[in-house]
C-alpha atoms as a PDB file:
ATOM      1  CA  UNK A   1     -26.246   9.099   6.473  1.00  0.00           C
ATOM      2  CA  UNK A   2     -23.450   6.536   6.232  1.00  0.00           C
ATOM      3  CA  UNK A   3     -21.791   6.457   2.725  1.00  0.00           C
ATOM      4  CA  UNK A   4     -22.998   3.819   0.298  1.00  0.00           C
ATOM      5  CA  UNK A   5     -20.149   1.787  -1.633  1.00  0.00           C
ATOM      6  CA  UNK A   6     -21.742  -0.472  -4.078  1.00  0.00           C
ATOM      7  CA  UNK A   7     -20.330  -3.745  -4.717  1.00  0.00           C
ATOM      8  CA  UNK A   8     -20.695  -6.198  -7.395  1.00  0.00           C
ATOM      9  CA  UNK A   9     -21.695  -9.510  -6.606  1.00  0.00           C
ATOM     10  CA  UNK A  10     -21.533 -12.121  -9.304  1.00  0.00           C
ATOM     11  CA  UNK A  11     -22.229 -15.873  -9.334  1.00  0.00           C
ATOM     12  CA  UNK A  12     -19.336 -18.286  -9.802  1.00  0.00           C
ATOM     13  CA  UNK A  13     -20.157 -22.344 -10.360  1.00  0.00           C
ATOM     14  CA  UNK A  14     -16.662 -22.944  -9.424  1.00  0.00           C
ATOM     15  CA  UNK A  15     -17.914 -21.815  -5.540  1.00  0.00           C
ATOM     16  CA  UNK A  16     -21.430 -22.935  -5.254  1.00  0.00           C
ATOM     17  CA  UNK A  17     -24.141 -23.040  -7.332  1.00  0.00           C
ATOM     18  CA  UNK A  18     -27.455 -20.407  -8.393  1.00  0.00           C
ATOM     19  CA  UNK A  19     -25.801 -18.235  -5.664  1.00  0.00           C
ATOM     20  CA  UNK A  20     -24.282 -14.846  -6.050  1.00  0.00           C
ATOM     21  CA  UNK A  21     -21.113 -14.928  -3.865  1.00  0.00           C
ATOM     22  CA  UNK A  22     -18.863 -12.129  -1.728  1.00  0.00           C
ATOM     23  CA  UNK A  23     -16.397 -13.078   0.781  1.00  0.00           C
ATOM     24  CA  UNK A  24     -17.871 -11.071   4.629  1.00  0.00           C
ATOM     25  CA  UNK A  25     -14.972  -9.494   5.082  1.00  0.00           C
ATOM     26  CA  UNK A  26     -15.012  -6.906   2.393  1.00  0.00           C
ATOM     27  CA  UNK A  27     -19.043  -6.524   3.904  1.00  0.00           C
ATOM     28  CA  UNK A  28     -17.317  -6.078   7.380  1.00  0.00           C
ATOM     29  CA  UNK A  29     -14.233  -4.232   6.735  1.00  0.00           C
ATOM     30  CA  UNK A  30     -16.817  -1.520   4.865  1.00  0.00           C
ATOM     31  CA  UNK A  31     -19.397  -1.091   7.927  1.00  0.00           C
ATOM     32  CA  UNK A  32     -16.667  -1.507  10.631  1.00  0.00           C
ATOM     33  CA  UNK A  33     -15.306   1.495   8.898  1.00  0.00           C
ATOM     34  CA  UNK A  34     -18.520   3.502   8.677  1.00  0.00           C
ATOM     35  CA  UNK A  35     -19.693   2.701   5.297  1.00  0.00           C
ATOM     36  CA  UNK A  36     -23.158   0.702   4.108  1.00  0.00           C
ATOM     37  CA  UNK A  37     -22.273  -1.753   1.401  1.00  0.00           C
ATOM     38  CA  UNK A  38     -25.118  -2.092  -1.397  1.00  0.00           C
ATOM     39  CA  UNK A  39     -24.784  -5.586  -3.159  1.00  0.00           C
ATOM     40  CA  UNK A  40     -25.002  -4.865  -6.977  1.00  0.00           C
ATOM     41  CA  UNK A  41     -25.815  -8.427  -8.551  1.00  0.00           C
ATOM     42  CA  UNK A  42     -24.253  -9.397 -11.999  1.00  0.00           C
ATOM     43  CA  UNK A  43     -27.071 -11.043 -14.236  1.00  0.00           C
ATOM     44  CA  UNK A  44     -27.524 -11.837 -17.388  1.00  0.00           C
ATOM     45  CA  UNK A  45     -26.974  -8.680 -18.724  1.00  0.00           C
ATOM     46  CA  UNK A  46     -29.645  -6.736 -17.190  1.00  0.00           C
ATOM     47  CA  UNK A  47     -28.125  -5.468 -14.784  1.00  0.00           C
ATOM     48  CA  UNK A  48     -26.448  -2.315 -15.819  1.00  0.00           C
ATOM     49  CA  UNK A  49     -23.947   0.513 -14.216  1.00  0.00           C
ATOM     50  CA  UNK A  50     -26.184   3.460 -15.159  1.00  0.00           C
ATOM     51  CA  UNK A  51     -29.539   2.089 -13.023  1.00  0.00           C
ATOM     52  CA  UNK A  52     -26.857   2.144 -10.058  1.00  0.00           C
ATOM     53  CA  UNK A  53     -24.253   4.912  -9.962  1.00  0.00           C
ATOM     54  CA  UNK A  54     -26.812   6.840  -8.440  1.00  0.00           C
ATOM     55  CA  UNK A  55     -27.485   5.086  -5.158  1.00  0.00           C
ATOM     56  CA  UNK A  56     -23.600   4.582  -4.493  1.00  0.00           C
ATOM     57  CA  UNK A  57     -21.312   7.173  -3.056  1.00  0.00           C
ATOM     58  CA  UNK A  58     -18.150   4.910  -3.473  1.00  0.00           C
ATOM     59  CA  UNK A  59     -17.362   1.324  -5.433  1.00  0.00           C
ATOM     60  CA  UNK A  60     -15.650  -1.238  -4.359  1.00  0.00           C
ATOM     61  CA  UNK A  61     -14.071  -3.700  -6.766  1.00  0.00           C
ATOM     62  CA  UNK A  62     -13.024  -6.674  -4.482  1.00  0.00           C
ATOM     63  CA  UNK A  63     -11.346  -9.752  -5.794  1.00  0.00           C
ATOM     64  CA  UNK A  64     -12.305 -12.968  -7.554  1.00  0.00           C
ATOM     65  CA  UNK A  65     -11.456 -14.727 -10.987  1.00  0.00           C
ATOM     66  CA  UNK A  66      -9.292 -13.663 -13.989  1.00  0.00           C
ATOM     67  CA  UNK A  67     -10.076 -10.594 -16.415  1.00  0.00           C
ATOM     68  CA  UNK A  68     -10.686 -11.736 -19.261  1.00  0.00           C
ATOM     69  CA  UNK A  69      -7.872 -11.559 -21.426  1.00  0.00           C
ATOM     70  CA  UNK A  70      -9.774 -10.005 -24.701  1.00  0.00           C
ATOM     71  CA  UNK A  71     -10.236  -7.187 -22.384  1.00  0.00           C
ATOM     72  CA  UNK A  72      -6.654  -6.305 -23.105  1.00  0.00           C
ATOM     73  CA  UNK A  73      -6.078  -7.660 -26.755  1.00  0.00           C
ATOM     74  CA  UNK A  74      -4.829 -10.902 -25.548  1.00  0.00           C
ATOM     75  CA  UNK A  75      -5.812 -14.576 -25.828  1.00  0.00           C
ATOM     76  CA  UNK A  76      -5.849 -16.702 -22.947  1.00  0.00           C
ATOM     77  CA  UNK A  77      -2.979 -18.752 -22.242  1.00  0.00           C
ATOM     78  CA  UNK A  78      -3.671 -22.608 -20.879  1.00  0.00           C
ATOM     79  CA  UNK A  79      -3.252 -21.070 -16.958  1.00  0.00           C
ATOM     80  CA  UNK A  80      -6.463 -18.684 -17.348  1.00  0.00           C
ATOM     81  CA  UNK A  81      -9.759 -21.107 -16.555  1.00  0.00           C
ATOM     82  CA  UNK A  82     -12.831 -19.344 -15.026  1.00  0.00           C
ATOM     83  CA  UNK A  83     -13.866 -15.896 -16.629  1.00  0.00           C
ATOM     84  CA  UNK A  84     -17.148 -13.867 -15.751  1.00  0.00           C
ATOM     85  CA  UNK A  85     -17.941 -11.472 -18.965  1.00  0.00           C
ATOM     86  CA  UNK A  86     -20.788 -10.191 -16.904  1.00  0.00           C
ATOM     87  CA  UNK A  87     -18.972  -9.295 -14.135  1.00  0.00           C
ATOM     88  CA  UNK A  88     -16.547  -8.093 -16.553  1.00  0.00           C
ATOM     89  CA  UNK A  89     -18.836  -5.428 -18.075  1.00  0.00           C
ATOM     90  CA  UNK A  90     -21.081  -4.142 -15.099  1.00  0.00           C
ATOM     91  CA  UNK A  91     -17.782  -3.545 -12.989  1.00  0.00           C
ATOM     92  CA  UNK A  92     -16.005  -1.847 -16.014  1.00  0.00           C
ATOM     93  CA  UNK A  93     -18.746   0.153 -17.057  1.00  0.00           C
ATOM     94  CA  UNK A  94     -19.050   1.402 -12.757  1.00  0.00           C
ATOM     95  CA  UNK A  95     -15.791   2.303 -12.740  1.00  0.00           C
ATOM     96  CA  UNK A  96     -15.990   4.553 -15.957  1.00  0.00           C
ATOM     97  CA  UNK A  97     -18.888   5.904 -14.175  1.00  0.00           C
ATOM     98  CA  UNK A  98     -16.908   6.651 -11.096  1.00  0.00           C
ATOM     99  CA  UNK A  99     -13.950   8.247 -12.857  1.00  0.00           C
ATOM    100  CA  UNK A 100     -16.345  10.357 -14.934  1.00  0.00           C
ATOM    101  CA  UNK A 101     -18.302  11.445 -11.491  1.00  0.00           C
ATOM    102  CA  UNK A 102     -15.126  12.023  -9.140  1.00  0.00           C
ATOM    103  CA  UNK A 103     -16.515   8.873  -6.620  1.00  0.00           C
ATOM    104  CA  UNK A 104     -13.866   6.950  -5.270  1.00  0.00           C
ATOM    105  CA  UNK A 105     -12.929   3.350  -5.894  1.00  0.00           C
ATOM    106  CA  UNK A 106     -11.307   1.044  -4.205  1.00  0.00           C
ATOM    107  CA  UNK A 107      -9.396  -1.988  -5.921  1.00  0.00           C
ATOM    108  CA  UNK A 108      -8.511  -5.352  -4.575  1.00  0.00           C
ATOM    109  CA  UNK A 109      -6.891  -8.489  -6.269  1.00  0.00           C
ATOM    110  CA  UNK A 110      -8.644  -8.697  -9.404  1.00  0.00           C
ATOM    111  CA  UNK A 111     -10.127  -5.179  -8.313  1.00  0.00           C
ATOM    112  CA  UNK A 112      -7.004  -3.616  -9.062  1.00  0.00           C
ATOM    113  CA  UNK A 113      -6.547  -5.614 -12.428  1.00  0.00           C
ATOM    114  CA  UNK A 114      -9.917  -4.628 -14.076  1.00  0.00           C
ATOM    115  CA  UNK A 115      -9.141  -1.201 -13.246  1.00  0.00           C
ATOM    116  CA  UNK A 116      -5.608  -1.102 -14.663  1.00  0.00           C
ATOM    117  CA  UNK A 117      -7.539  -2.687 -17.791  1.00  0.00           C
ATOM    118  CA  UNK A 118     -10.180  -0.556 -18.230  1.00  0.00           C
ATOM    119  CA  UNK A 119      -7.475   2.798 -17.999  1.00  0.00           C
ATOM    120  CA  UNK A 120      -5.516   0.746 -20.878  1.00  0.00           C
ATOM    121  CA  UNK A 121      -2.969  -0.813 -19.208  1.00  0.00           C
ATOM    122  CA  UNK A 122      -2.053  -4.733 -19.316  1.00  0.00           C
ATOM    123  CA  UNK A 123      -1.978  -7.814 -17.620  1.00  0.00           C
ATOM    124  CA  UNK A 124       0.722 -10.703 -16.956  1.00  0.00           C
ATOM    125  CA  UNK A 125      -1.787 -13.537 -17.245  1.00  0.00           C
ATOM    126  CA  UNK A 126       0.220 -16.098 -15.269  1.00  0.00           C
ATOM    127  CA  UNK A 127       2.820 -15.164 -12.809  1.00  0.00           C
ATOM    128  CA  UNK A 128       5.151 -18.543 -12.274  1.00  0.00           C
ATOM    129  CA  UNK A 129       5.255 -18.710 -15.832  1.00  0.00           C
ATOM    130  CA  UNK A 130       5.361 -15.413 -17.092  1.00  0.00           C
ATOM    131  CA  UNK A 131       8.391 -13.345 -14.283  1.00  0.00           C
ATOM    132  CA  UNK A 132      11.279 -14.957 -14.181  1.00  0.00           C
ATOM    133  CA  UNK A 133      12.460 -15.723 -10.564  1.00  0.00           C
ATOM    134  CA  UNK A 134       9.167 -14.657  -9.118  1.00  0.00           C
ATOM    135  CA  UNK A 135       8.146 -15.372  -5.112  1.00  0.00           C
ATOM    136  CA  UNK A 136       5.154 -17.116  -4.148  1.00  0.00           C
ATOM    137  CA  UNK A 137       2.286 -15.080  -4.408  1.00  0.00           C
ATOM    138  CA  UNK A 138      -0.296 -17.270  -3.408  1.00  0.00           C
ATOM    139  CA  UNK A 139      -0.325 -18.572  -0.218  1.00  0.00           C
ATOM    140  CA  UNK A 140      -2.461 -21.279   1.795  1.00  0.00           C
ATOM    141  CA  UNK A 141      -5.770 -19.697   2.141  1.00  0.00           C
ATOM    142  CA  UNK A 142      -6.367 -21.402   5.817  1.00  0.00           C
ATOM    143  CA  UNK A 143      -3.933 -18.216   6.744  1.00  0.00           C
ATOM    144  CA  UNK A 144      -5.713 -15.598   4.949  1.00  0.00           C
ATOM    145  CA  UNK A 145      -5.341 -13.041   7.175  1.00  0.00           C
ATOM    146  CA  UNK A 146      -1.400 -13.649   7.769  1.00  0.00           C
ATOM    147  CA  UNK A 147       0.832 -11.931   5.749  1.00  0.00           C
ATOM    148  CA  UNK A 148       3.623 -14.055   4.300  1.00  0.00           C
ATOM    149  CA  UNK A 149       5.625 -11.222   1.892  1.00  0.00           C
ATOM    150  CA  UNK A 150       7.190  -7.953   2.142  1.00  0.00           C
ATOM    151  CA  UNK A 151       6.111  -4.660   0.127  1.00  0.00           C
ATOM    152  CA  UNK A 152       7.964  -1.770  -0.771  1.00  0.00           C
ATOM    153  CA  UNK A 153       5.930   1.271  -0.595  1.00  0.00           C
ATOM    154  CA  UNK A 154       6.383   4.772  -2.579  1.00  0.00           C
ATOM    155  CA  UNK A 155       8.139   7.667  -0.727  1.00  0.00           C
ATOM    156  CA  UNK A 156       5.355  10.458  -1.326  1.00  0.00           C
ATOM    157  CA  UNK A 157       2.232   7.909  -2.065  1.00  0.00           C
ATOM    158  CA  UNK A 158      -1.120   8.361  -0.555  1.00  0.00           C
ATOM    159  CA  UNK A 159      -0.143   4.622   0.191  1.00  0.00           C
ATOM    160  CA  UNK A 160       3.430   6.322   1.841  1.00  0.00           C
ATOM    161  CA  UNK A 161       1.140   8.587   4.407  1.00  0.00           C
ATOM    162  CA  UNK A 162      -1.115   5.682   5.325  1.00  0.00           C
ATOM    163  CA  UNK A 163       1.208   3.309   6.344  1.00  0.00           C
ATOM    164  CA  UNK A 164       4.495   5.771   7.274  1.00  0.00           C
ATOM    165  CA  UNK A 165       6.628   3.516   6.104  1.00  0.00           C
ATOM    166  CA  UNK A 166       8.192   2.490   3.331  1.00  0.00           C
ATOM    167  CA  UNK A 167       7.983  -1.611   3.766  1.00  0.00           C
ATOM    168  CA  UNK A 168       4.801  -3.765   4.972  1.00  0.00           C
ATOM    169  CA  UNK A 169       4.012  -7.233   4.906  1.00  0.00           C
ATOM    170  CA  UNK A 170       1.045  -8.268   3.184  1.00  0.00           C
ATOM    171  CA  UNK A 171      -1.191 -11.599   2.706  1.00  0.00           C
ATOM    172  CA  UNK A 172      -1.384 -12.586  -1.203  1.00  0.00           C
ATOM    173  CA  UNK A 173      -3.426 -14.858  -3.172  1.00  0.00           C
ATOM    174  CA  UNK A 174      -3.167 -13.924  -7.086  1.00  0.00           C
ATOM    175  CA  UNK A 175      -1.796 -15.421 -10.383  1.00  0.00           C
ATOM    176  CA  UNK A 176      -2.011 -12.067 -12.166  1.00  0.00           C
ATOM    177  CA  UNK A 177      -0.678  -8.684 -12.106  1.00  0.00           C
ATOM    178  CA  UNK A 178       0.171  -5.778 -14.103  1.00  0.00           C
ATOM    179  CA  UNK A 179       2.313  -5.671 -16.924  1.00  0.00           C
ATOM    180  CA  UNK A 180       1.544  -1.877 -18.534  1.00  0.00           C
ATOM    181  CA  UNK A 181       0.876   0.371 -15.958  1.00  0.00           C
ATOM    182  CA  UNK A 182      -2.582   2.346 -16.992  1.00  0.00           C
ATOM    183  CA  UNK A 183      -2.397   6.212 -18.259  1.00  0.00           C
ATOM    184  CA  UNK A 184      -2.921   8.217 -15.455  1.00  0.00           C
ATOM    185  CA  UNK A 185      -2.094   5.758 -12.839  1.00  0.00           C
ATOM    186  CA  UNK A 186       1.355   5.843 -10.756  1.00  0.00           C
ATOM    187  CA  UNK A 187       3.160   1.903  -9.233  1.00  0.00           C
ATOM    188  CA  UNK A 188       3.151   2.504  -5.654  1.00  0.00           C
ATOM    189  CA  UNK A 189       4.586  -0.595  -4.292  1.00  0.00           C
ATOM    190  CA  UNK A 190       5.957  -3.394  -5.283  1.00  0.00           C
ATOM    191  CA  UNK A 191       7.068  -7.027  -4.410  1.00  0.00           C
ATOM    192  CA  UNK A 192      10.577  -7.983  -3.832  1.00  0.00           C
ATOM    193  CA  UNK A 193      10.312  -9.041  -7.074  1.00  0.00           C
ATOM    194  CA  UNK A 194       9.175  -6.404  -8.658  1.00  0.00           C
ATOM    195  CA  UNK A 195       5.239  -7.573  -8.997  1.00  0.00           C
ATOM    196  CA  UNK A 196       3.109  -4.015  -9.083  1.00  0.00           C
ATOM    197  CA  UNK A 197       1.486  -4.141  -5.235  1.00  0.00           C
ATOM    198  CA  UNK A 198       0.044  -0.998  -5.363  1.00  0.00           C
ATOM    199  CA  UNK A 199      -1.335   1.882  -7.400  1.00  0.00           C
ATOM    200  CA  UNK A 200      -3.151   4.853  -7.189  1.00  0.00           C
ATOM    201  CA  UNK A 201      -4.819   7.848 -10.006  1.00  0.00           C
ATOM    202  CA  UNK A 202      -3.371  11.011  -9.691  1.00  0.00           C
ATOM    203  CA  UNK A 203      -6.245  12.627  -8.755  1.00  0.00           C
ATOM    204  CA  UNK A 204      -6.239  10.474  -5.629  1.00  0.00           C
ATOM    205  CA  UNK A 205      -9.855   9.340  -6.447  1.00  0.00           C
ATOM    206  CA  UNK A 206      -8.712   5.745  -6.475  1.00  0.00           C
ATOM    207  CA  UNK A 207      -6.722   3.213  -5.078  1.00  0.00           C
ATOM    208  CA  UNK A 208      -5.619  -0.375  -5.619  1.00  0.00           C
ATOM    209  CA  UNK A 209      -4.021  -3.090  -3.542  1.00  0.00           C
ATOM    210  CA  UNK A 210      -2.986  -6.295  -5.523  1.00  0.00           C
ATOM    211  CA  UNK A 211      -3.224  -8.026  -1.652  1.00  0.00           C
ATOM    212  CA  UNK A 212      -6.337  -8.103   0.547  1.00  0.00           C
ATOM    213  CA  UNK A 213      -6.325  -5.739   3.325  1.00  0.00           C
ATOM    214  CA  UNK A 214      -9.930  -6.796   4.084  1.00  0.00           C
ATOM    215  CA  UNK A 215      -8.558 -10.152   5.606  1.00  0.00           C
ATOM    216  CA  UNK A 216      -5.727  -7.861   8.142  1.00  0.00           C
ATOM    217  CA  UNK A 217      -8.082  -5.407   9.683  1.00  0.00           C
ATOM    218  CA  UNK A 218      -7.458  -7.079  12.651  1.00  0.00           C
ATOM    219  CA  UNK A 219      -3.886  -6.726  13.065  1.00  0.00           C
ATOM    220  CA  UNK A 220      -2.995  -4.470  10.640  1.00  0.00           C
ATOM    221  CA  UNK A 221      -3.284  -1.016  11.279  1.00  0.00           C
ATOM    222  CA  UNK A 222      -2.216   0.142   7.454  1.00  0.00           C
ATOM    223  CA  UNK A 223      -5.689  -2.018   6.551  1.00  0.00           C
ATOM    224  CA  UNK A 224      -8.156   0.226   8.821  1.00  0.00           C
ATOM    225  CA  UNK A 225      -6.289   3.109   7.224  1.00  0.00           C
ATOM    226  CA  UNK A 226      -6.744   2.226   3.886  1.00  0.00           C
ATOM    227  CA  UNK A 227     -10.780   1.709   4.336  1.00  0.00           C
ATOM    228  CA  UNK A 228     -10.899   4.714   6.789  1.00  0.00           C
ATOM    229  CA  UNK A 229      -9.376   6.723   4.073  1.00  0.00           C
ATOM    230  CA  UNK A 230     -11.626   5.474   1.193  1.00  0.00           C
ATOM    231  CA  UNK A 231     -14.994   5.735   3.197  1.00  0.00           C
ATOM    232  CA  UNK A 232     -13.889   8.914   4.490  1.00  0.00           C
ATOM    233  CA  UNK A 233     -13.671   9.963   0.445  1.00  0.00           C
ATOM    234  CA  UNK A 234     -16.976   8.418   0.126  1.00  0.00           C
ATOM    235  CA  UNK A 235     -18.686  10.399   2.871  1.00  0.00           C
ATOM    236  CA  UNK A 236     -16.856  13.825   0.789  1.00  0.00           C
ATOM    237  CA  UNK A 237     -14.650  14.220   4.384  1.00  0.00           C
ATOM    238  CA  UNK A 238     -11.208  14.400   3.047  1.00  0.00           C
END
């Protein structure tokens, strides 16, 4: 039996309309990796965390719009549009589940965002306005899959043995990042400006990746890794 890693789908106006949306390659970079992703839809409320935990061996939180900023004691400054409260709370309430079970999780984008804000920790809501000297962090999505910036990685990080390295370039397409690390969570990487890239629980349970590895399977041999890794985790083989 493949692993299952459950991801939440969610609808979003600003896309299409009465559809839920997920970009393929988070589908494909799961299955080429020898997981089965389960589609968990957002609605309405009704859906909640507890009916699924049990039919997933591994989540997935991929990326997508802002956290809301409540979710961290803030209000929304004039740069935060499009929030999804549902999405919000069925992702949130998953990854409490996951922590609480020992299944793995593995955060992308926003993915790494909502779990840095469910563990307590904080968000810069707007990064040109907010970091002082920062570099571009969102680049032309017809190049998704291109990496345009440089990383420094951790000596010692799970993210370290992965990519044995300490520098990699990665694609980027956020206006958000951490401000207060979570409890329990250790900065892996980082920008050349210092913008969190990376983190990872010190249990080694879960991961996060403020770029998309998803779009550099391809090419980038430190993106298999990292969904090798996590499915491996899944499937209780590391």
């Amino acid at each position: 039996m493949k692993p299952i890693i459950g991801i939440v789908v969610a609808g979003n106006p600003r896309v299409i309309l009465n559809k839920h949306v997920l970009n393929t390659p988070y589908v494909r970079a799961i299955a080429q990796s020898g997981g089965a992703p389960l589609m968990i839809p957002a609605y309405n409320g009704i859906t909640k965390a507890e009916d699924y935990i049990g039919l997933i061996d591994g989540l997935l939180l991929p990326g997508g719009e802002d956290v809301a900023p409540a979710l961290y004691g803030e209000e929304p400054i004039k740069e935060v549009d499009y929030i999804n409260g549902e999405r919000d709370e069925l992702e949130a309430g998953l990854l409490r589940l996951c922590a609480r079970l020992d299944k793995p999780v593995l955060g992308i984008c926003r993915g790494m965002q909502l779990m840095n804000v469910v563990f307590g920790g904080s968000l810069y809501q707007h990064i040109p306005s907010q970091i002082e000297n920062a570099i571009a962090h969102v680049q032309d999505r017809s190049i998704r899959a291109q990496p345009t910036h440089s990383i420094a990685i951790k000596s010692g990080s799970r993210l370290y043995e992965l990519a044995g390295r300490d520098k990699e370039m990665v694609n980027s397409f956020h206006h958000q990042c951490i401000k207060k690390a979570a409890e329990g969570f250790d900065i892996v990487a980082f920008a050349p400006d210092g913008v969190a890239e990376a983190m990872e629980n010190k249990a080694g349970t879960m991961m996060a990746l403020q770029w998309h590895p998803e779009e550099m399977t391809k090419n980038s041999q430190l993106a298999r890794s990292i969904f090798t890794r996590f499915i491996k985790l899944a499937a209780n083989c590391e």
